[in-house]
Structures are given as structure tokens and as C-alpha cells.
N, C-alpha and C. Protein backbone atom coordinates (compact mmCIF):
# COMPACT_ATOMS: atom_id res chain seq x y z
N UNK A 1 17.22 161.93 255.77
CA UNK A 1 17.20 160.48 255.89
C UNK A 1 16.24 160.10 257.02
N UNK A 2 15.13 159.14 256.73
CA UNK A 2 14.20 158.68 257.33
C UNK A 2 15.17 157.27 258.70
N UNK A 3 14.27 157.80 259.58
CA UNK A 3 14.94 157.13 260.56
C UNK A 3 14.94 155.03 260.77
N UNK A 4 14.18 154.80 259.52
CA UNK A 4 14.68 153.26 258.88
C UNK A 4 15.07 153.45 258.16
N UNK A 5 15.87 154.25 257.46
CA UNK A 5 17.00 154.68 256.67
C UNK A 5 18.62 154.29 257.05
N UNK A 6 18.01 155.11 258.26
CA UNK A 6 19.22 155.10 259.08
C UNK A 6 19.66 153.79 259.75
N UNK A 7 18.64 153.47 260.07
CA UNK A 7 18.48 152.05 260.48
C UNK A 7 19.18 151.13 260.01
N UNK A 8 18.40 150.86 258.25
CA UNK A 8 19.06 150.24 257.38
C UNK A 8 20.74 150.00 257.35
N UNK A 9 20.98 151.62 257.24
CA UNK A 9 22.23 151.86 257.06
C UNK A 9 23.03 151.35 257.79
N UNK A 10 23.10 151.43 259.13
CA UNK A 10 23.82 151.11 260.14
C UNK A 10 23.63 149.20 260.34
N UNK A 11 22.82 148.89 259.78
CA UNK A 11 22.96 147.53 259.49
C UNK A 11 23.78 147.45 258.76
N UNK A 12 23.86 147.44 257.64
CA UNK A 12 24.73 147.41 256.51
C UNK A 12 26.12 147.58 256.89
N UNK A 13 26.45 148.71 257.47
CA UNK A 13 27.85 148.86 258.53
C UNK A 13 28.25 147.97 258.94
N UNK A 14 27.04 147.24 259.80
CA UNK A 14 27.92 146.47 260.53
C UNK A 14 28.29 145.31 260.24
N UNK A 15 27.48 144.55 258.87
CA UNK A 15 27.56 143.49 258.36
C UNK A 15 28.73 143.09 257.17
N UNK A 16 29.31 144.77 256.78
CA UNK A 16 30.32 144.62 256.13
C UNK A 16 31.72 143.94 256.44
N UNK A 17 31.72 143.83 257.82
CA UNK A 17 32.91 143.16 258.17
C UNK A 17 33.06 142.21 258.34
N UNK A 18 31.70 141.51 258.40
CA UNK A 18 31.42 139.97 258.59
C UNK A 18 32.59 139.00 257.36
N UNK A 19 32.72 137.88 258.03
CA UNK A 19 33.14 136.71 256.61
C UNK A 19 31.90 137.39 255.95
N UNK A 20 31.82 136.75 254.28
CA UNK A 20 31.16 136.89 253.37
C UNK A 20 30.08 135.28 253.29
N UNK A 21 30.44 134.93 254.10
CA UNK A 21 29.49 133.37 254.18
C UNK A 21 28.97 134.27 255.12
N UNK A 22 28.99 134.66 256.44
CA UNK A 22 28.30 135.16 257.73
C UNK A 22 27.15 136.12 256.41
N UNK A 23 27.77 137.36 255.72
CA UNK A 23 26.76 138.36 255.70
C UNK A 23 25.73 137.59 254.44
N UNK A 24 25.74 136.26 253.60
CA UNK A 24 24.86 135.51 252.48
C UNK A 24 24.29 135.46 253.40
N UNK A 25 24.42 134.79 254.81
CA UNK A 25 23.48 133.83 255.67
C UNK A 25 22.29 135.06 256.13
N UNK A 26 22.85 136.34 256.47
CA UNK A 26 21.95 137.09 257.16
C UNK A 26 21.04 137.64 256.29
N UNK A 27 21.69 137.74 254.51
CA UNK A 27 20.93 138.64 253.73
C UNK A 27 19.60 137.34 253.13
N UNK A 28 20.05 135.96 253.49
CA UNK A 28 18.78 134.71 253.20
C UNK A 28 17.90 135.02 254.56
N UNK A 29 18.75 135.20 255.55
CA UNK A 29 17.55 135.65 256.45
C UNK A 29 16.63 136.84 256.36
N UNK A 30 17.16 138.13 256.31
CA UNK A 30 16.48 138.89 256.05
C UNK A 30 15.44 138.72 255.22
N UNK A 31 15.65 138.23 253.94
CA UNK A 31 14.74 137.81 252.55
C UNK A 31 13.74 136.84 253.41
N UNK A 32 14.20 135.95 253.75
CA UNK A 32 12.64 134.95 254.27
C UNK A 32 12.15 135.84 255.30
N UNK A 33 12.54 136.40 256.69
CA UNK A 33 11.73 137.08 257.45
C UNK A 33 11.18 138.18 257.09
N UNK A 34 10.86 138.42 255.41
CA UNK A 34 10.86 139.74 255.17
C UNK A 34 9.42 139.26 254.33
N UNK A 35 9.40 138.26 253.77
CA UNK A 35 8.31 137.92 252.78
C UNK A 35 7.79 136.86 253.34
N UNK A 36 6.73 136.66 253.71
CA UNK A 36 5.45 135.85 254.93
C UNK A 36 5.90 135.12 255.33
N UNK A 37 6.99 135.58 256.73
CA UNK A 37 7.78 135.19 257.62
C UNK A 37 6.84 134.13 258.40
N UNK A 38 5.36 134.21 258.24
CA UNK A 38 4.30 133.22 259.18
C UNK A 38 4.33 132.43 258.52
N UNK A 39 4.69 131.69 257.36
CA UNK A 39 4.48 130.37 256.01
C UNK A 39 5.32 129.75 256.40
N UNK A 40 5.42 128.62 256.39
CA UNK A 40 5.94 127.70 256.38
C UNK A 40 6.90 127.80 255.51
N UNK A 41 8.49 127.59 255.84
CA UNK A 41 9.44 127.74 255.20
C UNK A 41 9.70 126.07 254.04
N UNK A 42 9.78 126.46 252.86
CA UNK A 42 10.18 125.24 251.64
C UNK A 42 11.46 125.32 251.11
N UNK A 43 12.07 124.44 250.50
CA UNK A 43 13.28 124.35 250.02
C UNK A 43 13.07 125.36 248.79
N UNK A 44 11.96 125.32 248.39
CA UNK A 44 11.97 126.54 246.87
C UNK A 44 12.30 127.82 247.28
N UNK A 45 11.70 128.37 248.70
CA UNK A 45 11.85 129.78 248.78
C UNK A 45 13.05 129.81 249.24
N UNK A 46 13.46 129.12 250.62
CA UNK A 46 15.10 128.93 250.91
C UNK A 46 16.40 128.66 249.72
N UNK A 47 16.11 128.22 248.39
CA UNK A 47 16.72 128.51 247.53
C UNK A 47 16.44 129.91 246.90
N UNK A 48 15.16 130.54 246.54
CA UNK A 48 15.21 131.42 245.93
C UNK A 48 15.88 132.65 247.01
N UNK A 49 15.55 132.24 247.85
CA UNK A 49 16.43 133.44 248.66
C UNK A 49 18.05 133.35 248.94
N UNK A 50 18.09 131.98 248.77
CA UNK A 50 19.88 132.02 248.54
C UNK A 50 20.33 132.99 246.92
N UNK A 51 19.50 132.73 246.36
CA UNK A 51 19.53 132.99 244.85
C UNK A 51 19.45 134.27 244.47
N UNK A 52 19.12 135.17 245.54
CA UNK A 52 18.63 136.83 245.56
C UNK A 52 20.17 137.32 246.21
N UNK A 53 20.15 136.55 247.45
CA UNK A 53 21.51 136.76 248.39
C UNK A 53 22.74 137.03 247.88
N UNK A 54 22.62 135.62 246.55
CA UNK A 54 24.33 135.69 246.46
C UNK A 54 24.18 136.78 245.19
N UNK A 55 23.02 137.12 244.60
CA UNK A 55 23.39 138.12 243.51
C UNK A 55 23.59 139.39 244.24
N UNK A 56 23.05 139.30 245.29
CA UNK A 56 23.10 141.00 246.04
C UNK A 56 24.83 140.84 246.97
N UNK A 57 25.16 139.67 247.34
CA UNK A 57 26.09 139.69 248.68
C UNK A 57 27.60 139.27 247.45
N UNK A 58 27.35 138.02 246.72
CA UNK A 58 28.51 137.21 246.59
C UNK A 58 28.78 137.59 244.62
N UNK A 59 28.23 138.40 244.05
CA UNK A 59 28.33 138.84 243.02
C UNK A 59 29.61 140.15 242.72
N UNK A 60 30.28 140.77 244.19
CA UNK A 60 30.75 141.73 243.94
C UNK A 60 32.69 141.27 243.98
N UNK A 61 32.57 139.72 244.56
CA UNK A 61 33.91 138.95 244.78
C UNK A 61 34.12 137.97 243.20
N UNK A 62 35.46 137.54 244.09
CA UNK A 62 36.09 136.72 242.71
C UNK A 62 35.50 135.25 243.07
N UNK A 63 35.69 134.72 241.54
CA UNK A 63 34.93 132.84 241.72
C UNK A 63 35.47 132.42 242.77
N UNK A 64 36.50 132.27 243.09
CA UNK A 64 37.08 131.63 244.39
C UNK A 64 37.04 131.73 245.79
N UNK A 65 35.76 132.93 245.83
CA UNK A 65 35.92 133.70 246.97
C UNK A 65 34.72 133.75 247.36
N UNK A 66 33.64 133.34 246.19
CA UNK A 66 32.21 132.91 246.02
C UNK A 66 31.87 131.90 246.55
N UNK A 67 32.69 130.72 245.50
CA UNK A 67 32.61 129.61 246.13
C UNK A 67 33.31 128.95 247.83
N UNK A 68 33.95 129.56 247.69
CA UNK A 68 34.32 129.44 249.58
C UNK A 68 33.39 130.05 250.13
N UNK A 69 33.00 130.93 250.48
CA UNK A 69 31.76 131.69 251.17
C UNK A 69 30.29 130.64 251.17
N UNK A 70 30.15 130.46 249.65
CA UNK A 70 28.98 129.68 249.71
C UNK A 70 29.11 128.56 250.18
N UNK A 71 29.74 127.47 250.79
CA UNK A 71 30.64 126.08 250.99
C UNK A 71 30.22 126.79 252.35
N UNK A 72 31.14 127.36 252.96
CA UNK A 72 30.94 127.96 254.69
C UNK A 72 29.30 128.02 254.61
N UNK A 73 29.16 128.70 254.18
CA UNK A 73 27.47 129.32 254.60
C UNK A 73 26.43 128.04 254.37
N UNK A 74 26.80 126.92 253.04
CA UNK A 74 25.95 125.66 253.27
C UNK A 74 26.18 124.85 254.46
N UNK A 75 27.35 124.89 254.86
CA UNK A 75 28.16 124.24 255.72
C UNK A 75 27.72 124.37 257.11
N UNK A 76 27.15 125.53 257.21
CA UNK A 76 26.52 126.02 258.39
C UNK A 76 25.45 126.00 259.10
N UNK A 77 24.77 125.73 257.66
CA UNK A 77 23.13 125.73 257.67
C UNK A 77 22.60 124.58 258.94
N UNK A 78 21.92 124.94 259.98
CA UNK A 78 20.74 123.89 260.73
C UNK A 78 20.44 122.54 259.79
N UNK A 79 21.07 121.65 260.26
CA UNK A 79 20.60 119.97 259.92
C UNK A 79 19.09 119.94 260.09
N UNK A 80 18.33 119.42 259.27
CA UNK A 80 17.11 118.97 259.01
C UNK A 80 16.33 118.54 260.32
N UNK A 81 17.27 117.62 260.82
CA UNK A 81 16.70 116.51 261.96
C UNK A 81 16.27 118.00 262.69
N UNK A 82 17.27 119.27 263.11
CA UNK A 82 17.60 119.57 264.26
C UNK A 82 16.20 120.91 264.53
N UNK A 83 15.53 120.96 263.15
CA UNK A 83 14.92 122.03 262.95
C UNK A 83 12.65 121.33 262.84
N UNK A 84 12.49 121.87 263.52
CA UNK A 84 10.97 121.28 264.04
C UNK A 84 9.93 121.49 262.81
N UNK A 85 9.05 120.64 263.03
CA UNK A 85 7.98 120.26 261.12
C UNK A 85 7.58 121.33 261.36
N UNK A 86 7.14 122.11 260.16
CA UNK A 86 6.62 123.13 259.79
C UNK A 86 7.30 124.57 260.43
N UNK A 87 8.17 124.28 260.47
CA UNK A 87 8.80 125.74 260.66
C UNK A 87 8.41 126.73 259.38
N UNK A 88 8.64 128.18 260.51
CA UNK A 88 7.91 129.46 259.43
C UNK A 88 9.03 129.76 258.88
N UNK A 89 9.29 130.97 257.74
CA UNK A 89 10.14 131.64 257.19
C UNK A 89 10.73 132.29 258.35
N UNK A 90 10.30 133.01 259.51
CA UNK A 90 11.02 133.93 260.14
C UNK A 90 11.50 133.08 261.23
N UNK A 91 10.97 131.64 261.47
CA UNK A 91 11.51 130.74 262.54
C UNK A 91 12.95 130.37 261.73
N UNK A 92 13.36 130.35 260.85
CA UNK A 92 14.04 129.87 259.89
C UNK A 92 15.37 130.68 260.02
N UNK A 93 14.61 131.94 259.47
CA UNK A 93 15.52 133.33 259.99
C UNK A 93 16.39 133.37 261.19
N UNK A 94 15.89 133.01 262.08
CA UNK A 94 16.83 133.12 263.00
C UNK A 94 17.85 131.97 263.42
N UNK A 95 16.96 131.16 263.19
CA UNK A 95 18.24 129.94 262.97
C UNK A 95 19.25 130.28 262.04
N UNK A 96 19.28 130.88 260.94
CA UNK A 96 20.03 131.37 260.05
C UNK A 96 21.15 132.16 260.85
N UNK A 97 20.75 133.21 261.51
CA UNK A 97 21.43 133.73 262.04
C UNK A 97 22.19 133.43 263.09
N UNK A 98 21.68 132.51 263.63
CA UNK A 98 22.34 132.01 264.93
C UNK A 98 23.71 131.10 263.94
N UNK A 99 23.61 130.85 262.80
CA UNK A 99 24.43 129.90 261.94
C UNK A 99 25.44 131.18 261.44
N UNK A 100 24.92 132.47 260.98
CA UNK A 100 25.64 132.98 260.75
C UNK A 100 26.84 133.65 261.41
N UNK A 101 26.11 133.61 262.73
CA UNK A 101 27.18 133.99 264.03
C UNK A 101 28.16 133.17 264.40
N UNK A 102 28.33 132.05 263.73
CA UNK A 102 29.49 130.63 264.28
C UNK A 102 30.40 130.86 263.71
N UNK A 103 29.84 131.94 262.38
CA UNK A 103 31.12 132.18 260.93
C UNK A 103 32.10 133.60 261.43
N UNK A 104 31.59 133.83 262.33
CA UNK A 104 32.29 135.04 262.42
C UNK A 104 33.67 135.10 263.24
């Protein structure tokens, strides 16, 4: 095992214990800081990466358990006003995360 393998892995560890709204929020982050984190973040890619998230994060629970998770995790999201024009994908990212850390 390659040592971002390991890496990986031990992410994954630790995110399993998270609420399931906390670990959507980190796996939309990951996805935008992962694909041209310097672009300017849009509502298309911030959906398509919710849209990757919940098939990878919120696909393995029951409807009821989906939809609560996803409710928390919209719920969480940085208000518009609060987030500066032209923010990048990876500026985005971390706001994400800082949102995902309130869920925990």
C-alpha cells in the first residue's frame, strides 16, 4: 500500500463516524477541491458534486436517513451574503468543511 493509500484510508476512518450530513459535506468538498479548485465555484458544479456525494455517501442508508442527512447538510451550508464574489472551488471547500464541523 502506497503511502496516499494509506493516507486515503485513514481518512476514510475517520470520517466514518461522522453524522452522515457531516461526512456528504466533506465528500462535496473533497469533489470541488479536487477538480479546478482555482475556478470559480457555480451552483452547477456545487450541485453536481452534491450529486456524486450522495451517490457515494447517502446511497448506502434508508430514505429517511437520506433525507435527514441531506436537510442537516443543506441546512448548514454558508449563506450567500456570507461568502465573497467569485469564490474558487477549493475556497468553497473549506467553508464546507468548516460547515461540516458544526454537524458533528
Amino acid at each position: 500500500m502506497t503511502a496516499q493509500q494509506q493516507a486515503d484510508e485513514h481518512l476514510r476512518r475517520s470520517r466514518q463516524d461522522l453524522p452522515v450530513a457531516a461526512q456528504l459535506l466533506h465528500v462535496v468538498a473533497d469533489l470541488l477541491s479536487d477538480y479546478q479548485p482555482e475556478q470559480p465555484a457555480t451552483t452547477t458544479a456545487l450541485g453536481m458534486a452534491f450529486t456524486a456525494a450522495g451517490s457515494e455517501i447517502l446511497a448506502k442508508y434508508p430514505r429517511a436517513v437520506q433525507d435527514h442527512a441531506l436537510d442537516r447538510a443543506l441546512a448548514a451550508l454558508p449563506n450567500e451574503a456570507n461568502l465573497p464574489i467569485g469564490i474558487t472551488g477549493g475556497e468553497l471547500a473549506l467553508h464546507l468543511r468548516k460547515a461540516a464541523g458544526s454537524l458533528t
